[in-house]
Protein backbone atom coordinates (compact mmCIF):
# COMPACT_ATOMS: atom_id res chain seq x y z
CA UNK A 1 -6.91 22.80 -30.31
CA UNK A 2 -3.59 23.13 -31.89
CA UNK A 3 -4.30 21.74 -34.87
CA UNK A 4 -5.16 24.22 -37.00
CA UNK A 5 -2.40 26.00 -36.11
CA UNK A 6 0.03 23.31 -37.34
CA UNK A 7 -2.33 23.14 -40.53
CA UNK A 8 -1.67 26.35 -41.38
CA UNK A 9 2.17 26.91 -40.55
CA UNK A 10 2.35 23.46 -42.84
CA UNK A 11 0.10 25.57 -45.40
CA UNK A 12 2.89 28.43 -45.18
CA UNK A 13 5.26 25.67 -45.82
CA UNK A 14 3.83 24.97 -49.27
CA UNK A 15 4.17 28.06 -50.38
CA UNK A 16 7.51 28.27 -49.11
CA UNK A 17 7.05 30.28 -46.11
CA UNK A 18 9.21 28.54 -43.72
CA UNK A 19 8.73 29.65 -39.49
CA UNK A 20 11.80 29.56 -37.31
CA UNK A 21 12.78 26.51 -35.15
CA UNK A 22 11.48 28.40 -31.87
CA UNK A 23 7.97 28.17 -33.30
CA UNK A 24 7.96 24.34 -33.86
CA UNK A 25 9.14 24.03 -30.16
CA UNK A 26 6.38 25.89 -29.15
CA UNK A 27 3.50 23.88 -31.10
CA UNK A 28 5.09 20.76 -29.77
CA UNK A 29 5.38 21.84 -26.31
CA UNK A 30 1.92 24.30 -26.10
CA UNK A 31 -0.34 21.30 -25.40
CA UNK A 32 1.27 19.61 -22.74
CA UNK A 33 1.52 23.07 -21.15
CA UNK A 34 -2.25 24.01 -21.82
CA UNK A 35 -3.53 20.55 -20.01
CA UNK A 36 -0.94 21.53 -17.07
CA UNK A 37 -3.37 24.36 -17.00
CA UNK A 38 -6.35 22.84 -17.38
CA UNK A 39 -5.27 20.63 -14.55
CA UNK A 40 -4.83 23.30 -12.21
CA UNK A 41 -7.87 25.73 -13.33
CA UNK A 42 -9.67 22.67 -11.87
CA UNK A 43 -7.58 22.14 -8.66
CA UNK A 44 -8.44 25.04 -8.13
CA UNK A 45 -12.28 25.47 -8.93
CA UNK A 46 -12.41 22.05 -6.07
CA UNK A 47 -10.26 24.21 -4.07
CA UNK A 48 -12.58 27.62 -3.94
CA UNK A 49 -15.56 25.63 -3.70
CA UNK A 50 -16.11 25.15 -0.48
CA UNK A 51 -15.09 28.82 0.71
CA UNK A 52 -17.59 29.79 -2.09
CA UNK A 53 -20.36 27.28 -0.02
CA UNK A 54 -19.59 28.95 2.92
CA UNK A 55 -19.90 32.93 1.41
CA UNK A 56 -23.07 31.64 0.05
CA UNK A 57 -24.72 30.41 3.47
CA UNK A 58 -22.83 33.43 5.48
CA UNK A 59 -24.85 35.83 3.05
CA UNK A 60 -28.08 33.77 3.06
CA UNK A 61 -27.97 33.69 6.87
CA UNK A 62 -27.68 37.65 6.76
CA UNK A 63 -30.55 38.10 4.20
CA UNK A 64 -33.24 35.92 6.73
């Protein structure tokens, strides 16, 4: 995902655009942090998904 990213700061580099330090860091250290979020975007879908079960039958049960 970050890929293209790198691509085209190395692109920059060609052309001797060169990006500060703090940048590097942050393309090394982005996608370790965006499957930390992954992780818990799931964690938490398995979490809600029973309290979403339960909204669902509450409201079916007050429909019939």
């Amino acid at each position: 995902m970050f890929e293209p990213l790198k691509e085209t700061i190395a692109l920059l580099k060609t052309y001797g655009e060169e990006m500060p330090e703090e940048i590097h860091q942050q393309l090394h250290d982005l996608p370790e942090q965006w499957n930390n979020t992954k992780k818990l975007s799931f964690q938490v879908k398995q979490n809600v998904a029973p309290l979403q079960a339960n909204e669902v039958n509450i409201l079916r049960r007050k429909c019939q």
